[in-house]
N, C-alpha and C. Protein backbone atom coordinates (compact mmCIF):
# COMPACT_ATOMS: atom_id res chain seq x y z
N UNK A 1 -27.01 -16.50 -0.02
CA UNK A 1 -26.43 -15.27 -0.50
C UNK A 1 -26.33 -15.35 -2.02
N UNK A 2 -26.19 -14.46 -2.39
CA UNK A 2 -26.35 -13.94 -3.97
C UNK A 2 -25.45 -13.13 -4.22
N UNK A 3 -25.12 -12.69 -5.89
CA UNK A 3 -23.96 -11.75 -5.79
C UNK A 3 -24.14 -11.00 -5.35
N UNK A 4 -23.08 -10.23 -4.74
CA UNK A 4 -22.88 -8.74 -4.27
C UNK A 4 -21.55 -8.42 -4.25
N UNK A 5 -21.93 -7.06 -4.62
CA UNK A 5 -21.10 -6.05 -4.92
C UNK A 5 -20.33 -5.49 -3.58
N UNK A 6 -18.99 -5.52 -3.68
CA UNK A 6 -18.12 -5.02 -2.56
C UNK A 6 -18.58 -5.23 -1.15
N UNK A 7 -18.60 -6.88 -1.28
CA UNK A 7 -18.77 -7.08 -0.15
C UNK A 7 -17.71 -6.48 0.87
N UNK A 8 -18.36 -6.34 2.21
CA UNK A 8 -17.48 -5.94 3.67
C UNK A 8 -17.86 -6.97 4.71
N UNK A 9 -17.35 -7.73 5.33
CA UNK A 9 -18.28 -8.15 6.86
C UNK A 9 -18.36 -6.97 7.98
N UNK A 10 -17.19 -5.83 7.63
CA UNK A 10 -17.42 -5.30 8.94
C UNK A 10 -15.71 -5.19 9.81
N UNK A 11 -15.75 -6.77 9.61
CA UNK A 11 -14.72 -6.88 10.66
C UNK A 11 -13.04 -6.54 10.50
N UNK A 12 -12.13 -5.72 10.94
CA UNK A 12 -10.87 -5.07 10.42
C UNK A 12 -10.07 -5.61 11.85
N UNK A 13 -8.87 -6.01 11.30
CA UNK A 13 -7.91 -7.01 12.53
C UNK A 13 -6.80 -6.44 12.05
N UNK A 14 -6.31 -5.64 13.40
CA UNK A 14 -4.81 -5.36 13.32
C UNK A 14 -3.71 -6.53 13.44
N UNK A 15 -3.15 -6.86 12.42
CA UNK A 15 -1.93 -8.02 12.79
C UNK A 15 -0.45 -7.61 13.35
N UNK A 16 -0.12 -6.36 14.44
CA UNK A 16 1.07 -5.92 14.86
C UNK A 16 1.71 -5.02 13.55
N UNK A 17 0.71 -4.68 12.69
CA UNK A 17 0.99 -3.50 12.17
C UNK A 17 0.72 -3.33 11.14
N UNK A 18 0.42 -4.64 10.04
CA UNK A 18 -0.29 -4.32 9.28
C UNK A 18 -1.91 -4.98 9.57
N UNK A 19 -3.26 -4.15 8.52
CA UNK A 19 -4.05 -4.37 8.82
C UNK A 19 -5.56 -5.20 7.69
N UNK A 20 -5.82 -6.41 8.08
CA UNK A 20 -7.24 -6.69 7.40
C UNK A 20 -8.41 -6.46 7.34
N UNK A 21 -9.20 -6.24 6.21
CA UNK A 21 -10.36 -6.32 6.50
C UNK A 21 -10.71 -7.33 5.77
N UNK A 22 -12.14 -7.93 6.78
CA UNK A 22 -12.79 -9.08 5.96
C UNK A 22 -13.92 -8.77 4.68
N UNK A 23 -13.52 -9.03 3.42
CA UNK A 23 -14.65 -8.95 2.55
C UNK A 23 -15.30 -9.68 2.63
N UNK A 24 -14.88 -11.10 2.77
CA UNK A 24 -15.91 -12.21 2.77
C UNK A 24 -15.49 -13.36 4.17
N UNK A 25 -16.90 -13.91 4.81
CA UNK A 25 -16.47 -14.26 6.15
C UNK A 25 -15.88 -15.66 6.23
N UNK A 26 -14.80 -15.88 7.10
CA UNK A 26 -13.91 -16.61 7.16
C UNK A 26 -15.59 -18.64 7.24
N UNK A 27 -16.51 -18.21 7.53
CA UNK A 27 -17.63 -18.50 8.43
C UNK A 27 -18.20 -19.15 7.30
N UNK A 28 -18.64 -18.77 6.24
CA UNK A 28 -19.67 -18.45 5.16
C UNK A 28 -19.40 -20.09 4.85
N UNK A 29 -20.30 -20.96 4.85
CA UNK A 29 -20.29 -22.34 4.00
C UNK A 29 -20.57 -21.79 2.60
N UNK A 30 -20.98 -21.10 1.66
CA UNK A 30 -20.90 -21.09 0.38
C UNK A 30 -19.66 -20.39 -0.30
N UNK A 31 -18.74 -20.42 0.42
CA UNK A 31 -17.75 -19.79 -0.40
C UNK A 31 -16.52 -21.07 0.03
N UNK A 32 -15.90 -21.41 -1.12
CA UNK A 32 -14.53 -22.01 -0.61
C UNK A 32 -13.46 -21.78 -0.20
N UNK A 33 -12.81 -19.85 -0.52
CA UNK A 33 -12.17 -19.20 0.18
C UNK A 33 -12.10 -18.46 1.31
N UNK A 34 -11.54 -17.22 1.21
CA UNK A 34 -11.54 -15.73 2.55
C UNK A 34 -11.00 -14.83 1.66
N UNK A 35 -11.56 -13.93 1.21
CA UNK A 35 -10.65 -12.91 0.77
C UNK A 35 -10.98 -11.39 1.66
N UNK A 36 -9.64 -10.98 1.51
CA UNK A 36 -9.36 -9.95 2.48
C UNK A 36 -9.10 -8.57 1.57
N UNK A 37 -9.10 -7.54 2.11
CA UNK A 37 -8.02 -6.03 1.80
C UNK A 37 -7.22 -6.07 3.16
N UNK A 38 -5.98 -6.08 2.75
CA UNK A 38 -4.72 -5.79 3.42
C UNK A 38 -4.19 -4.30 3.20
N UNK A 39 -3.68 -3.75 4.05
CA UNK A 39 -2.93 -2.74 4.75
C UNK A 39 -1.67 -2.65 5.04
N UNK A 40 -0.52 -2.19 4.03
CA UNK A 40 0.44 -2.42 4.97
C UNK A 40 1.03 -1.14 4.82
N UNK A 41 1.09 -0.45 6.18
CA UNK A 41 1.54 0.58 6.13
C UNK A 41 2.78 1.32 6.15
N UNK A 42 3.50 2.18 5.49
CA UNK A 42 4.89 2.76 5.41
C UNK A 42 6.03 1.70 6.24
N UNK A 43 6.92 1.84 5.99
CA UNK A 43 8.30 0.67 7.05
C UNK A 43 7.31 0.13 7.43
N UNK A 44 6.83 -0.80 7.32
CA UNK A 44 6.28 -2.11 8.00
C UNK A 44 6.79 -3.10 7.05
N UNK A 45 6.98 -4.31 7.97
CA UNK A 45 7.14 -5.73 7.40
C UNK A 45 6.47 -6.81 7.97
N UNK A 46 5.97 -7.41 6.97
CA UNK A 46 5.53 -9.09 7.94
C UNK A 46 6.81 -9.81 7.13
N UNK A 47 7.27 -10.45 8.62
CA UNK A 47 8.46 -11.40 8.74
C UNK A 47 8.24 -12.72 7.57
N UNK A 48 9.47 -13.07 7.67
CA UNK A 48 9.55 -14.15 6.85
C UNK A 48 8.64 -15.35 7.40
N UNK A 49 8.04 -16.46 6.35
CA UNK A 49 7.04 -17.28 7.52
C UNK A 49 6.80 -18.09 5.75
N UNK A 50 5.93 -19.26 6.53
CA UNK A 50 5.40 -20.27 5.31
C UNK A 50 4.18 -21.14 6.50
N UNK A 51 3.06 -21.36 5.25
CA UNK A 51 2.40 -22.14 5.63
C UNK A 51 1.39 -22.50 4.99
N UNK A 52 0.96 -23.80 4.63
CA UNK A 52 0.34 -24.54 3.91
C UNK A 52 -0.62 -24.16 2.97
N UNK A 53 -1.03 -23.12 3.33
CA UNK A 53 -2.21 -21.86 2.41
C UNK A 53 -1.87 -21.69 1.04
N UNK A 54 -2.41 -21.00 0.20
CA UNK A 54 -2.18 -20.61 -1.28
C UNK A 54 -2.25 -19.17 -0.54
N UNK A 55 -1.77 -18.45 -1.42
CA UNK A 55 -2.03 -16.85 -1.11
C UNK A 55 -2.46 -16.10 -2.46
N UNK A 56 -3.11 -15.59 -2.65
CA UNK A 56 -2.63 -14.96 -3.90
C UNK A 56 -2.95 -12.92 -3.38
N UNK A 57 -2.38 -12.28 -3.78
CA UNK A 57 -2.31 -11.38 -3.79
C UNK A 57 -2.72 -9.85 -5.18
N UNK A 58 -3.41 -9.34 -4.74
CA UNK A 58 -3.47 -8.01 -6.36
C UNK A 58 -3.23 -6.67 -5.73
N UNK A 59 -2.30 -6.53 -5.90
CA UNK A 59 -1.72 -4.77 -5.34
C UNK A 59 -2.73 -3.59 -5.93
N UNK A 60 -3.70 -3.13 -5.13
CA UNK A 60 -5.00 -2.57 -5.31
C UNK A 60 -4.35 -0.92 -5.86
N UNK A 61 -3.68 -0.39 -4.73
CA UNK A 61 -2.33 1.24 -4.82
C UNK A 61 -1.14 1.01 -3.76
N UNK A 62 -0.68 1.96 -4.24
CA UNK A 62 1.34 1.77 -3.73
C UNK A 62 2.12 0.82 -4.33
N UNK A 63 3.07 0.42 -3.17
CA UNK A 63 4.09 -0.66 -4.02
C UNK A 63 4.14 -1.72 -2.38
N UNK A 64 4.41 -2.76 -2.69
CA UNK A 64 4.96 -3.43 -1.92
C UNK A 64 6.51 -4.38 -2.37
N UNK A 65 7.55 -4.85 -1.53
CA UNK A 65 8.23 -5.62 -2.28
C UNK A 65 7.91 -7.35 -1.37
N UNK A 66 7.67 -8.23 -2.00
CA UNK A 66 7.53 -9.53 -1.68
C UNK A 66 8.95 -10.65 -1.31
N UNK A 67 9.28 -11.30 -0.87
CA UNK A 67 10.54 -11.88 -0.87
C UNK A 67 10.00 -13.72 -1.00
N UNK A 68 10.54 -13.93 -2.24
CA UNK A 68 10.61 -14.94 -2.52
C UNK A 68 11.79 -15.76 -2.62
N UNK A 69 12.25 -17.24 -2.33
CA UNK A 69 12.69 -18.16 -2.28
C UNK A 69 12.99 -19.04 -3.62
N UNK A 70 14.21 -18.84 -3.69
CA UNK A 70 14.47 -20.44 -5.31
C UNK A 70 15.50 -20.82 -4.69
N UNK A 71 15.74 -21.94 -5.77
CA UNK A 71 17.63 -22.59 -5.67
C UNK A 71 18.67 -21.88 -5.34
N UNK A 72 18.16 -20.35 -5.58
CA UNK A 72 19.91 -19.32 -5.48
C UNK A 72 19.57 -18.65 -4.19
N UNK A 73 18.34 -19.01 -3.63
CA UNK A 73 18.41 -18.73 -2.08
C UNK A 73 17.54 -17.25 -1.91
N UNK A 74 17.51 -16.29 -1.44
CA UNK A 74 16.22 -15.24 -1.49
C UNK A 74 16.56 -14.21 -2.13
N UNK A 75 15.15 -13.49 -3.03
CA UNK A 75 15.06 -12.06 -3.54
C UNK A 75 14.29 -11.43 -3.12
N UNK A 76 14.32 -10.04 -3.33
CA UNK A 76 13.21 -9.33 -3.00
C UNK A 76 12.60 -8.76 -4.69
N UNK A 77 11.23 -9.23 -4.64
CA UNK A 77 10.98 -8.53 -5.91
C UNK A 77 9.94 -7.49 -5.70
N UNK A 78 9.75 -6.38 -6.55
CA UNK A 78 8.45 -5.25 -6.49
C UNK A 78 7.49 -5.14 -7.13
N UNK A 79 6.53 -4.83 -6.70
CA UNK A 79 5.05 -5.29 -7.29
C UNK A 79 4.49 -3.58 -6.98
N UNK A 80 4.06 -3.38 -7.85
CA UNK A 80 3.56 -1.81 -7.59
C UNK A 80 1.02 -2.36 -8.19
N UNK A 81 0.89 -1.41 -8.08
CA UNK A 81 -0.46 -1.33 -8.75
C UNK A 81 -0.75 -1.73 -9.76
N UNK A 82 -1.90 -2.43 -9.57
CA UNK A 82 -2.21 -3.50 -10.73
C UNK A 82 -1.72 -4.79 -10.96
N UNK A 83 -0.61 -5.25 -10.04
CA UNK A 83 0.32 -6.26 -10.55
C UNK A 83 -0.12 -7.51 -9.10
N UNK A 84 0.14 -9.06 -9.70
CA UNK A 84 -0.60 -9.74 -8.79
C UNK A 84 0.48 -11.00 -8.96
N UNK A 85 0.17 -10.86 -7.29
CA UNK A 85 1.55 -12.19 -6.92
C UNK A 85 0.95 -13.40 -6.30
N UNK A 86 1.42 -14.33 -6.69
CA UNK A 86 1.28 -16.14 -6.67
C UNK A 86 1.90 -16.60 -5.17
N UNK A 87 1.35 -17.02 -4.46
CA UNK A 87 2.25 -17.58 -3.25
C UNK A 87 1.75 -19.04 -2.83
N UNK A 88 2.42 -20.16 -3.53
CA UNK A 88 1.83 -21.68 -3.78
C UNK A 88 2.23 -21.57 -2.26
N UNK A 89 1.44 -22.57 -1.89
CA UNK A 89 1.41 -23.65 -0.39
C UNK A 89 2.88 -23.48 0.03
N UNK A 90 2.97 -23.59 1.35
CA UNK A 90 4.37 -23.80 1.70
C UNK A 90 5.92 -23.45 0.97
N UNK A 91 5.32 -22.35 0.39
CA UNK A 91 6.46 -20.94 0.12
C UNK A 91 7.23 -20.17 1.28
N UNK A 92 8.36 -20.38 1.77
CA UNK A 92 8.83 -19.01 2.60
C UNK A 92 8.65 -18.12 1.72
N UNK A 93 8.01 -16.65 2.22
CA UNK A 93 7.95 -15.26 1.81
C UNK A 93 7.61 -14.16 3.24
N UNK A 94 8.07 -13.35 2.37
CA UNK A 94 7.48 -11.89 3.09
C UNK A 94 7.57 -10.39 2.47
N UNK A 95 7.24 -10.30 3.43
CA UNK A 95 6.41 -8.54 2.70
C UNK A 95 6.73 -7.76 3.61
N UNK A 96 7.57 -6.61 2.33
CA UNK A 96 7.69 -5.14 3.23
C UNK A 96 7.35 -3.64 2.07
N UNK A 97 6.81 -3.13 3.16
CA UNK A 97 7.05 -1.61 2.56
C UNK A 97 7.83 -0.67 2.83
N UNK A 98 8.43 -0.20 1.37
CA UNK A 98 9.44 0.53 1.92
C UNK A 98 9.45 2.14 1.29
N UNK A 99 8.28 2.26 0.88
CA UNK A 99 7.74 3.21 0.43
C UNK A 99 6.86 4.48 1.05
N UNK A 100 6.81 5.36 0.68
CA UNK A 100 6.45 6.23 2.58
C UNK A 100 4.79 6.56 2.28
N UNK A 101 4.19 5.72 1.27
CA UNK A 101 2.62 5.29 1.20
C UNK A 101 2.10 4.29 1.86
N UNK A 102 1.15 4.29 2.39
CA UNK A 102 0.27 2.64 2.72
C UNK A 102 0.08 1.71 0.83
N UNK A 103 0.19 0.75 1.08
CA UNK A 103 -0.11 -0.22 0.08
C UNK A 103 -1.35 -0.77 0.63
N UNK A 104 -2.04 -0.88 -0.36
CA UNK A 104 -3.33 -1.72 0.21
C UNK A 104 -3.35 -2.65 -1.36
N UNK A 105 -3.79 -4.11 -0.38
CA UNK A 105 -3.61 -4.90 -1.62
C UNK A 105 -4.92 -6.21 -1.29
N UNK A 106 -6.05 -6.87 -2.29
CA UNK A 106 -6.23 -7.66 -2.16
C UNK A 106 -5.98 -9.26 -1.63
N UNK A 107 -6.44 -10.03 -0.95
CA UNK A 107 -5.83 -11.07 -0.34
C UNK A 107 -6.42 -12.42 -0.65
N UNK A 108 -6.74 -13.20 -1.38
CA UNK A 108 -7.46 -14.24 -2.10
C UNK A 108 -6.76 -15.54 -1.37
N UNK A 109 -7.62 -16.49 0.00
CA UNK A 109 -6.47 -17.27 0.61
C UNK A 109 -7.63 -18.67 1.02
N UNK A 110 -7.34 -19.08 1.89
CA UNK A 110 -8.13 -20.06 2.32
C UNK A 110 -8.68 -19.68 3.77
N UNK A 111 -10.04 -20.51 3.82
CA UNK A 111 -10.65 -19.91 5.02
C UNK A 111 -9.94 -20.13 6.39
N UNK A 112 -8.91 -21.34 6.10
CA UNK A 112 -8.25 -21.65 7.52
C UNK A 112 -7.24 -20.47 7.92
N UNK A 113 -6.55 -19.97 6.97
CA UNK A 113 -5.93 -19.05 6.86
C UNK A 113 -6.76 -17.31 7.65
N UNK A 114 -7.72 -17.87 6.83
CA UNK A 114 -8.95 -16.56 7.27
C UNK A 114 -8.73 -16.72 8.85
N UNK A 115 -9.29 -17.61 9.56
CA UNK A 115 -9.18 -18.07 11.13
C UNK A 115 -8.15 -18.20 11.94
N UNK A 116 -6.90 -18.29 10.97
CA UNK A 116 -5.24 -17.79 11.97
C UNK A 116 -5.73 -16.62 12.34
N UNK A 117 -5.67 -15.27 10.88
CA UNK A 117 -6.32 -13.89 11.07
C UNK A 117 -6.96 -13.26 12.52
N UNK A 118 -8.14 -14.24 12.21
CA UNK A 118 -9.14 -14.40 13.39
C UNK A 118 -8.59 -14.49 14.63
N UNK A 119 -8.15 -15.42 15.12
CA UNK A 119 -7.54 -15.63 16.15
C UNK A 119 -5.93 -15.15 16.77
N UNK A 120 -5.53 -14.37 15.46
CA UNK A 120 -3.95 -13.74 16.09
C UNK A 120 -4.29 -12.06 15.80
N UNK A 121 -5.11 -11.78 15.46
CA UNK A 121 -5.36 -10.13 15.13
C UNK A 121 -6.29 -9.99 16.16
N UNK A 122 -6.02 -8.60 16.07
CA UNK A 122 -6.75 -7.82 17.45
C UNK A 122 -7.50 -6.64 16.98
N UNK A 123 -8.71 -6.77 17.64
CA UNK A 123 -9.23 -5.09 17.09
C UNK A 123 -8.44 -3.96 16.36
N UNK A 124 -9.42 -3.83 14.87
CA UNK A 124 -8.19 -2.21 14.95
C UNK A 124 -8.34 -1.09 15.62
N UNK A 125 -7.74 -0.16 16.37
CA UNK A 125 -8.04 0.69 16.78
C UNK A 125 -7.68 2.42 16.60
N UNK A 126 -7.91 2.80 16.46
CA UNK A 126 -7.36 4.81 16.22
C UNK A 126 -6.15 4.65 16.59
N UNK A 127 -5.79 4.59 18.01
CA UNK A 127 -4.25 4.31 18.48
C UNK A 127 -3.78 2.72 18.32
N UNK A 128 -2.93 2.67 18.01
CA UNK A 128 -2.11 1.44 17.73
C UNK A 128 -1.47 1.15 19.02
N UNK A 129 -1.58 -0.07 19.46
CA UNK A 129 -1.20 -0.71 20.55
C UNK A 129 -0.31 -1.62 20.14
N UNK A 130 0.53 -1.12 21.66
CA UNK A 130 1.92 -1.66 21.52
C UNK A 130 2.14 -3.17 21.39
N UNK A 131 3.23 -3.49 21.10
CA UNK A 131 3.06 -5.32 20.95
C UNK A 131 3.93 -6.24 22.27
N UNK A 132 3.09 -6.74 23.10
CA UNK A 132 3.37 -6.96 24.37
C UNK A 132 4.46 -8.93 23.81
N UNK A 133 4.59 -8.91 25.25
CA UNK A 133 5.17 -10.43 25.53
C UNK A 133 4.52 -11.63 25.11
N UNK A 134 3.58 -11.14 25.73
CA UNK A 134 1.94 -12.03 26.08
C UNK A 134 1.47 -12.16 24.06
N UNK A 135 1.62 -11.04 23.63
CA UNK A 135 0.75 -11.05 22.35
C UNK A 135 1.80 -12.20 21.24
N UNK A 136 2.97 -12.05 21.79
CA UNK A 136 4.25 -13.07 20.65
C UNK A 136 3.94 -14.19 21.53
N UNK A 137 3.81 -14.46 22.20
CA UNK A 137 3.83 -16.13 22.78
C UNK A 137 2.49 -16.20 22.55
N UNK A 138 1.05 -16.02 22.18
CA UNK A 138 0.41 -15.91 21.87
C UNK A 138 0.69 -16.76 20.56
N UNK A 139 0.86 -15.44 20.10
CA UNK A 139 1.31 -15.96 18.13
C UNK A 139 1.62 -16.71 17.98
N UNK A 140 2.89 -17.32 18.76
CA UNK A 140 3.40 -18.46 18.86
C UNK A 140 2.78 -19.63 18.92
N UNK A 141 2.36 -19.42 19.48
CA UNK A 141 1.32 -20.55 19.84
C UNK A 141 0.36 -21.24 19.01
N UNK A 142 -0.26 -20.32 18.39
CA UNK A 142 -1.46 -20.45 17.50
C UNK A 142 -0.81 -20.58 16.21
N UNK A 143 0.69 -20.15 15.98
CA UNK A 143 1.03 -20.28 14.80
C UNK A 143 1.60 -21.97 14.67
N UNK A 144 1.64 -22.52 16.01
CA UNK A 144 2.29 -23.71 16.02
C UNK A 144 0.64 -24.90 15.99
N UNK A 145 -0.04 -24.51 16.66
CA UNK A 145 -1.14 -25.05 16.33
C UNK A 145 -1.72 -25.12 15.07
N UNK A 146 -1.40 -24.51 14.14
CA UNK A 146 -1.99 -24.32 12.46
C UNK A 146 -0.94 -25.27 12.56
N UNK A 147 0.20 -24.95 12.63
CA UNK A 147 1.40 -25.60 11.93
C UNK A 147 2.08 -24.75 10.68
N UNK A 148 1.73 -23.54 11.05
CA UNK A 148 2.82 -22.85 10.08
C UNK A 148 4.09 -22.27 11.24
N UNK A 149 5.19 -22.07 10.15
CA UNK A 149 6.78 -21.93 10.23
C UNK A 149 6.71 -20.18 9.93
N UNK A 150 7.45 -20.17 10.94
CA UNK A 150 8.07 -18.54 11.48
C UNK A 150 9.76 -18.51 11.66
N UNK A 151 10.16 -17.53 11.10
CA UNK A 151 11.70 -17.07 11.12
C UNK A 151 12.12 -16.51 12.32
N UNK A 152 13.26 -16.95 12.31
CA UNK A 152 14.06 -16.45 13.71
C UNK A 152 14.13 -14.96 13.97
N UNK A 153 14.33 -14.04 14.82
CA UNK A 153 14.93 -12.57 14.36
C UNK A 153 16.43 -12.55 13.22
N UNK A 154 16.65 -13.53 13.94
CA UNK A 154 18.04 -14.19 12.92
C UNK A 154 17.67 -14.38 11.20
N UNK A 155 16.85 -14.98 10.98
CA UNK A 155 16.73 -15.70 9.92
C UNK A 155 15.82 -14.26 9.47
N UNK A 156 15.45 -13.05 10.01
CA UNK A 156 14.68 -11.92 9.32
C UNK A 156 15.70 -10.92 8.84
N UNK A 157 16.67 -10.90 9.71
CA UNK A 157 17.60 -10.20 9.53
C UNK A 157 18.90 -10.49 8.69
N UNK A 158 18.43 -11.42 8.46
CA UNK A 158 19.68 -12.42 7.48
C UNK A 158 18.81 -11.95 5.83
N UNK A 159 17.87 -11.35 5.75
CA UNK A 159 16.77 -11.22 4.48
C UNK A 159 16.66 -9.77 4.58
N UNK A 160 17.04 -8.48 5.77
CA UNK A 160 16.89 -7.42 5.64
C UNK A 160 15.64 -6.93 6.59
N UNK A 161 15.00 -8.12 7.28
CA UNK A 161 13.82 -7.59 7.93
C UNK A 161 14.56 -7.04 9.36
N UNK A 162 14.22 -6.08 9.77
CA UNK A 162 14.65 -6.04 10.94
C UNK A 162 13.18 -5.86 12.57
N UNK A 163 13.02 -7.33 13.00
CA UNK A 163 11.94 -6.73 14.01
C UNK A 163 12.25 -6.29 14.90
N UNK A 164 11.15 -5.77 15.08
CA UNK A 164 10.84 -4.09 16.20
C UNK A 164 10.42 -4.93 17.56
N UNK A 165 9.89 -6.29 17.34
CA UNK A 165 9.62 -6.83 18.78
C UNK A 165 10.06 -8.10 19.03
């Protein structure tokens, strides 16, 4: 492969509400990353969570707010368009919108990361499907097999997230 311009693979994975697409394939031996376009649409949140990945993020339009972790314990900070957030290895964070736009934001991560994606997202589809039993013990699962760390409903709601499942 050679450069190209706006790359797509094609492939778009609903993650329980917000959504990826792959620019570049999780697959590809000449690339050392995965980078994605993310989706996150109006009240949506991805829960608090950490795991060994780098993240980096570039807020493409809208706003998102990020929740980061120090010594004085958690903030939420806001990142609107144009503006690009750092998420070193084994950071607790999360992301919500609370804005009544979709945010769509670049996703610059590692390919293993790319292959959680892979394996915990589900087709996107026109109608949005509901989020079953089966699909969280699922998650669970695969999130324990990477070996990344997930928040309690407790520990989301202790930060303002409140989940829906």
């Amino acid at each position: 492969m050679s450069l190209e311009k706006n790359p797509s693979t094609g492939k778009v994975l609903e993650l329980f509400g917000p959504t990826v697409e792959f620019l570049t394939s999780s697959q590809d031996t000449q690339s050392d990353f995965c980078v994605l376009k993310g989706t996150l649409p109006p009240g949506i949140s991805v829960p608090l969570h950490s795991h060994t990945d780098t993240e980096d993020f570039f807020v493409i339009s809208g706003e998102i707010e990020g929740l980061r972790q120090d010594n004085k314990g958690y903030e939420w900070i806001r990142a609107k368009t144009g503006d690009y957030i750092h998420v070193p290895s084994d950071s607790r964070h999360a992301w919500r919108n609370v804005s009544n736009k979709p945010t769509l934001i670049h996703i610059i991560t590692t390919k293993k990361l790319g292959h959680f994606f892979e394996e915990t997202g589900r087709p996107k589809t026109n109608t949005p499907q509901p989020i079953t039993s089966e699909d969280l013990v699922r998650f669970a699962e695969i999130s324990t097999r990477y070996g990344y760390w997930n928040a309690s409903p407790e520990e989301n709601a202790s930060v303002g997230i409140q989940m829906s499942f």
